[in-house]
Structures are given as C-alpha cells and as structure tokens.
PDB file of N, CA and C in Angstrom:
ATOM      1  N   UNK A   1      -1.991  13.646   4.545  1.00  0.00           N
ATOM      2  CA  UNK A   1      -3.336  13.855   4.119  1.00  0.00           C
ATOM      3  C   UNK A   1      -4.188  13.981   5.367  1.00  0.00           C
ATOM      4  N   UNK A   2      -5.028  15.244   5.463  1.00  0.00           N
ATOM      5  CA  UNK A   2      -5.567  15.155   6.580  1.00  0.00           C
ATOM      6  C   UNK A   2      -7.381  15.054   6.054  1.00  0.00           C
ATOM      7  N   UNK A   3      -8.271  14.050   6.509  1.00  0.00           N
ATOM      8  CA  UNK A   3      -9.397  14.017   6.351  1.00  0.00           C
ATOM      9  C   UNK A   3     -10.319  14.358   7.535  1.00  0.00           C
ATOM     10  N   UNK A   4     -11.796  15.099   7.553  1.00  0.00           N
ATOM     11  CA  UNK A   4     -12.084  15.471   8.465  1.00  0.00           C
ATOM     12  C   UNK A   4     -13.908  14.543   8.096  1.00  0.00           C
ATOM     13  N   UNK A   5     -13.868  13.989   9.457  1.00  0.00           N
ATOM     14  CA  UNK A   5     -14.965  13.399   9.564  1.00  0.00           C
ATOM     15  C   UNK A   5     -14.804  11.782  10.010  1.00  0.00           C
ATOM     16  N   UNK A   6     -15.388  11.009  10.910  1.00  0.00           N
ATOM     17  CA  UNK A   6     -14.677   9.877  11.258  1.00  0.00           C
ATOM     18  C   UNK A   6     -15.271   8.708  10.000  1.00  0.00           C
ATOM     19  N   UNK A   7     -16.707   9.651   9.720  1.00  0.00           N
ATOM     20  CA  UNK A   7     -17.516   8.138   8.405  1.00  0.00           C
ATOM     21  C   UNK A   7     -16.904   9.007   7.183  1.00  0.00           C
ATOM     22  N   UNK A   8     -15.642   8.905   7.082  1.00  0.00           N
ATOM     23  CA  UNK A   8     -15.083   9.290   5.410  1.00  0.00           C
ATOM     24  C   UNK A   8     -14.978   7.837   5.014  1.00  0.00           C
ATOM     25  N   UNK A   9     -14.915   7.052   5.569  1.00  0.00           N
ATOM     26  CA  UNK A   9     -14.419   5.317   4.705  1.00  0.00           C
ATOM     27  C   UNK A   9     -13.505   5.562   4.243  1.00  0.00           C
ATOM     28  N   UNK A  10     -12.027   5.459   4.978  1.00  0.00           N
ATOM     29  CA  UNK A  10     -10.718   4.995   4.832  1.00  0.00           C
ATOM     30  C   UNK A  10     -10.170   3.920   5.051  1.00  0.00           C
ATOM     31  N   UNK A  11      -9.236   3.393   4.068  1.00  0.00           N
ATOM     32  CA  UNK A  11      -8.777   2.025   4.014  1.00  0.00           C
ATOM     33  C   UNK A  11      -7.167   2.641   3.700  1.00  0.00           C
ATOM     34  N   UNK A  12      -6.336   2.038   4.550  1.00  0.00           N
ATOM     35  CA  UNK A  12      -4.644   2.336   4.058  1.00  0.00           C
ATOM     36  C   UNK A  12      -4.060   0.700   3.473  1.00  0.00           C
ATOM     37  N   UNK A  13      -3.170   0.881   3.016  1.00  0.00           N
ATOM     38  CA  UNK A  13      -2.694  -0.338   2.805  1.00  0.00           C
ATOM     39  C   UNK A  13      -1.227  -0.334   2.187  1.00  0.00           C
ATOM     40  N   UNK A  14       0.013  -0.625   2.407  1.00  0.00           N
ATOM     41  CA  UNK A  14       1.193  -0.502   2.496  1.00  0.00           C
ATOM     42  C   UNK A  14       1.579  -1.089   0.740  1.00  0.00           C
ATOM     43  N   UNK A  15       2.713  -0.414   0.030  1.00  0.00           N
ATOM     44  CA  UNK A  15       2.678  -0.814  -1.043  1.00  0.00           C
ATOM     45  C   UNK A  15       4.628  -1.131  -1.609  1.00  0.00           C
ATOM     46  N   UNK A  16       4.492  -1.906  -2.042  1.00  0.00           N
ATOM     47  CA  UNK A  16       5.685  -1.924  -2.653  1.00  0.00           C
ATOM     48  C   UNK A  16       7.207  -2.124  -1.530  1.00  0.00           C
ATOM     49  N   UNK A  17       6.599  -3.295  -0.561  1.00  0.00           N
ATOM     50  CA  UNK A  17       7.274  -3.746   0.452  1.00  0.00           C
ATOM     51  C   UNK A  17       7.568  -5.438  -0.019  1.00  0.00           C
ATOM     52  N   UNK A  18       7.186  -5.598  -1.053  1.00  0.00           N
ATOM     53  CA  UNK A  18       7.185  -7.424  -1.164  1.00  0.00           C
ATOM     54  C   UNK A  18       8.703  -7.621  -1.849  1.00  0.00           C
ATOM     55  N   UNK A  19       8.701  -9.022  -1.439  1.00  0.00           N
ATOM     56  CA  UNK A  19      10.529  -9.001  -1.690  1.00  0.00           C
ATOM     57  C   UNK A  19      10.473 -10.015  -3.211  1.00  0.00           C
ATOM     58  N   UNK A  20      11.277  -9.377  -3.405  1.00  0.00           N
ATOM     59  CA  UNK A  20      11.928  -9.919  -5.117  1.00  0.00           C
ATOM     60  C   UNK A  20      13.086 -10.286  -5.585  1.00  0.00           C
ATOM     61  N   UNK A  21      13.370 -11.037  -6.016  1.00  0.00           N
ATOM     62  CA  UNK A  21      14.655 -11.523  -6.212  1.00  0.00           C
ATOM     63  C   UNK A  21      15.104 -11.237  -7.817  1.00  0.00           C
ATOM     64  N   UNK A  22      16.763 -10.782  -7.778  1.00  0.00           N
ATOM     65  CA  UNK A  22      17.311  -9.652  -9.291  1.00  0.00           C
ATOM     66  C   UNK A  22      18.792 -10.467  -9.433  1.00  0.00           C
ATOM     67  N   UNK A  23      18.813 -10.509 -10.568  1.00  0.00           N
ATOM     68  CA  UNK A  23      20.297 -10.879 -10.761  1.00  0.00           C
ATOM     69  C   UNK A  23      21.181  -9.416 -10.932  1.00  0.00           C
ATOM     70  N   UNK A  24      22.414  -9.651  -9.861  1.00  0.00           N
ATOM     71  CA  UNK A  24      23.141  -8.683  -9.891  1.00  0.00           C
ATOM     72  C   UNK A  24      25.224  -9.286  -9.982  1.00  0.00           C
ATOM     73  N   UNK A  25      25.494  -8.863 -11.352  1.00  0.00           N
ATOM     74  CA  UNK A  25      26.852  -9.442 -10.814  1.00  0.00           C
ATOM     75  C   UNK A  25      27.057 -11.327 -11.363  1.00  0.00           C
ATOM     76  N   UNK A  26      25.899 -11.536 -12.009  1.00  0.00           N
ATOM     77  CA  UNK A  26      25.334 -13.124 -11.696  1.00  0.00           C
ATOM     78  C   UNK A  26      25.236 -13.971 -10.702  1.00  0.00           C
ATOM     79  N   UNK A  27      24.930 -13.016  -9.438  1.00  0.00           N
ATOM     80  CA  UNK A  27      23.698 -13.965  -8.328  1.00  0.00           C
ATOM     81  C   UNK A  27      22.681 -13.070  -8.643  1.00  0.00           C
ATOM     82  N   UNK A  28      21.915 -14.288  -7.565  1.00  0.00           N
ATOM     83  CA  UNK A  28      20.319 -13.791  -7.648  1.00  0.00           C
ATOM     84  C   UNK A  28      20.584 -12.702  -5.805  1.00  0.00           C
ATOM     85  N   UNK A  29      19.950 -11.551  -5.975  1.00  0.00           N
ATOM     86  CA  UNK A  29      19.847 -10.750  -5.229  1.00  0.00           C
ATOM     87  C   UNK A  29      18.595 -10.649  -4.408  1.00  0.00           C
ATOM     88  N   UNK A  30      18.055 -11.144  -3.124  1.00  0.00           N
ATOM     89  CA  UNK A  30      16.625 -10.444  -3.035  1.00  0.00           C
ATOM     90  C   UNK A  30      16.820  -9.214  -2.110  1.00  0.00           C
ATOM     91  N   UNK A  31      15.845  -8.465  -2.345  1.00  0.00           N
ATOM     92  CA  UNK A  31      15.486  -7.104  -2.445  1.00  0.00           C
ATOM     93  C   UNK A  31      13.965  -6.726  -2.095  1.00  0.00           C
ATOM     94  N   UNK A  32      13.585  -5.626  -2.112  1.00  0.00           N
ATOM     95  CA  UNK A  32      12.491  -4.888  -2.317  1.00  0.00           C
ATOM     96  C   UNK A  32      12.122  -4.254  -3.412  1.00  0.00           C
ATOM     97  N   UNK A  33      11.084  -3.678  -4.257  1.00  0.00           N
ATOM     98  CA  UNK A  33      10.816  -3.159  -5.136  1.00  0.00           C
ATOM     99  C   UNK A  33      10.905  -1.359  -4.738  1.00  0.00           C
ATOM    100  N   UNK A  34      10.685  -1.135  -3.616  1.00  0.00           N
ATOM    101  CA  UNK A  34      11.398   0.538  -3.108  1.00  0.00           C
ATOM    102  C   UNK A  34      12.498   0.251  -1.772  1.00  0.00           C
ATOM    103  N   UNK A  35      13.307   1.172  -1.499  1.00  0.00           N
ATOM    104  CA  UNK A  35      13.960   1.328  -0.277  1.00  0.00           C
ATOM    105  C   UNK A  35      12.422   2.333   0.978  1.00  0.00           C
ATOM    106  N   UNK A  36      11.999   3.407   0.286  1.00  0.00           N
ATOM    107  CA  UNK A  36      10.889   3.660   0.572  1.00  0.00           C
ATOM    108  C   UNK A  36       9.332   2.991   0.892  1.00  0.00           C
ATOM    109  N   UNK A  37       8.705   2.271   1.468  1.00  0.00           N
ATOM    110  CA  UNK A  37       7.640   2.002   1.135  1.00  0.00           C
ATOM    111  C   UNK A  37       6.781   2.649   0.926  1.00  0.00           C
ATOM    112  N   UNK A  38       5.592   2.779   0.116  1.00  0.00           N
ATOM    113  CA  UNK A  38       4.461   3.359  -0.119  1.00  0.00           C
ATOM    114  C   UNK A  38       3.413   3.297   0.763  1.00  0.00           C
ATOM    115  N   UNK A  39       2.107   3.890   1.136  1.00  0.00           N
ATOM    116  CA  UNK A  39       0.697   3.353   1.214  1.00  0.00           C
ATOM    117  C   UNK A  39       0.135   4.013   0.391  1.00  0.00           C
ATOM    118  N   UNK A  40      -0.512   2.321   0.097  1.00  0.00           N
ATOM    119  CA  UNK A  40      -2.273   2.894  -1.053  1.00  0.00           C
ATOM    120  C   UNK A  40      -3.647   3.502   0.001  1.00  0.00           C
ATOM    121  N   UNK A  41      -4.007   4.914  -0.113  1.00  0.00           N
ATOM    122  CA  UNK A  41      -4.827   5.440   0.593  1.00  0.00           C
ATOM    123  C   UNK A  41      -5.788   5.105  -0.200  1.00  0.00           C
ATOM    124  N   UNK A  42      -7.523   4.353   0.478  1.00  0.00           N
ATOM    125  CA  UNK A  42      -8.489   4.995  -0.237  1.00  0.00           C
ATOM    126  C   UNK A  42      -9.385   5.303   0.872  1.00  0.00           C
ATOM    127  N   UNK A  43     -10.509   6.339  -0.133  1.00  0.00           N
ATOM    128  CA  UNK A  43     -10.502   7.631   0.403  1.00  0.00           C
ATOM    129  C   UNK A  43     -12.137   7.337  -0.375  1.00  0.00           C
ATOM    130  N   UNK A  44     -13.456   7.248   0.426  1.00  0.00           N
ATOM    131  CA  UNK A  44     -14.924   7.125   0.217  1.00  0.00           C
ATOM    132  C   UNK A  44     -15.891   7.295   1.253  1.00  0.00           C
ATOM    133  N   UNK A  45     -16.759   7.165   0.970  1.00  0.00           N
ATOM    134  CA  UNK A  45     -18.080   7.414   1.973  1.00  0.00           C
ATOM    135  C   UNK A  45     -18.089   6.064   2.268  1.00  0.00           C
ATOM    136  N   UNK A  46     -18.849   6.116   3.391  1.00  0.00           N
ATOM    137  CA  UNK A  46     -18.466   5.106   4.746  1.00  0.00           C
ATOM    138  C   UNK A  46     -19.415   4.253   4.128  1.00  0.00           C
ATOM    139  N   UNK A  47     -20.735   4.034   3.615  1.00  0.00           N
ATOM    140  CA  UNK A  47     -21.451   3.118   3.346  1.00  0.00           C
ATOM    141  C   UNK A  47     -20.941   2.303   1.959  1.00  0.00           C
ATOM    142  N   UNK A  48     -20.399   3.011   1.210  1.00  0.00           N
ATOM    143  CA  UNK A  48     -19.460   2.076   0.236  1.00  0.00           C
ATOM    144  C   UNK A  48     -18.137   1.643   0.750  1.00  0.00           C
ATOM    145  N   UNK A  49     -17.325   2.026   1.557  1.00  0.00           N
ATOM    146  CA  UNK A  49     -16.654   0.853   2.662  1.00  0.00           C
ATOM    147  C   UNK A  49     -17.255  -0.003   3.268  1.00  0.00           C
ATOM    148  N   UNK A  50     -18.422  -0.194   3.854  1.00  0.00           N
ATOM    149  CA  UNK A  50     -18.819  -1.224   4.396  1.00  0.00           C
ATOM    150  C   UNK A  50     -19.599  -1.601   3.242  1.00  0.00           C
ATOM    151  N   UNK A  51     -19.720  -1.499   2.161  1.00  0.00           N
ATOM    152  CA  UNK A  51     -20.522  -2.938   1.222  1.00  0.00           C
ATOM    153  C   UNK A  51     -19.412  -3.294   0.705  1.00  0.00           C
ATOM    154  N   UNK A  52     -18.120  -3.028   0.744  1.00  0.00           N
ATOM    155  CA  UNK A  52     -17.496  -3.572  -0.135  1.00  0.00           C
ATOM    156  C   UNK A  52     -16.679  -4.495   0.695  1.00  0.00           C
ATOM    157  N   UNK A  53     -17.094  -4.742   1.787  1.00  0.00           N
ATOM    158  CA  UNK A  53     -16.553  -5.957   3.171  1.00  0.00           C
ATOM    159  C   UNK A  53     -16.879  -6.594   2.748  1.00  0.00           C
TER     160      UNK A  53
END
C-alpha cells in the first residue's frame, strides 16, 4: 500500500501472531493462529490520529 502525504494518520499493527494452544493427536499443541502474520493498517487524517491518543 503506498500512501502519499506524511499527515495521512497511519497506525500499523501486527495481527494474528499470538500463541494458542490445540489439541492434536491428544496433546495440547501451542501454535499460532497463521504461519503468515498479518498487519492491521489504519489509514485517516492526521488530526483524528492524534485525538484518538
């Protein structure tokens, strides 16, 4: 994603990296919820990023 302007108010934030534990086989397995991780992009005008600090 390419955005142009430095006051767009961007926030990234990494998703679907937290570890979880699955029964596999009957043990408990921990894991991740992707092999991939995600980021949550958001994507606003700069003065509603900074009120929402």
């Amino acid at each position: 994603m390419l955005v142009r302007g430095p006051d767009a108010g961007l926030r990234a934030d990494r998703i679907l990296d937290e570890p979880i534990t699955i029964q596999a086989a009957g043990r408990a397995v921990r894991t991740t919820l992707s092999d991939h991780f995600g980021v949550l992009a958001t994507i606003g005008s700069a003065g509603a990023e900074r009120a929402a600090r």
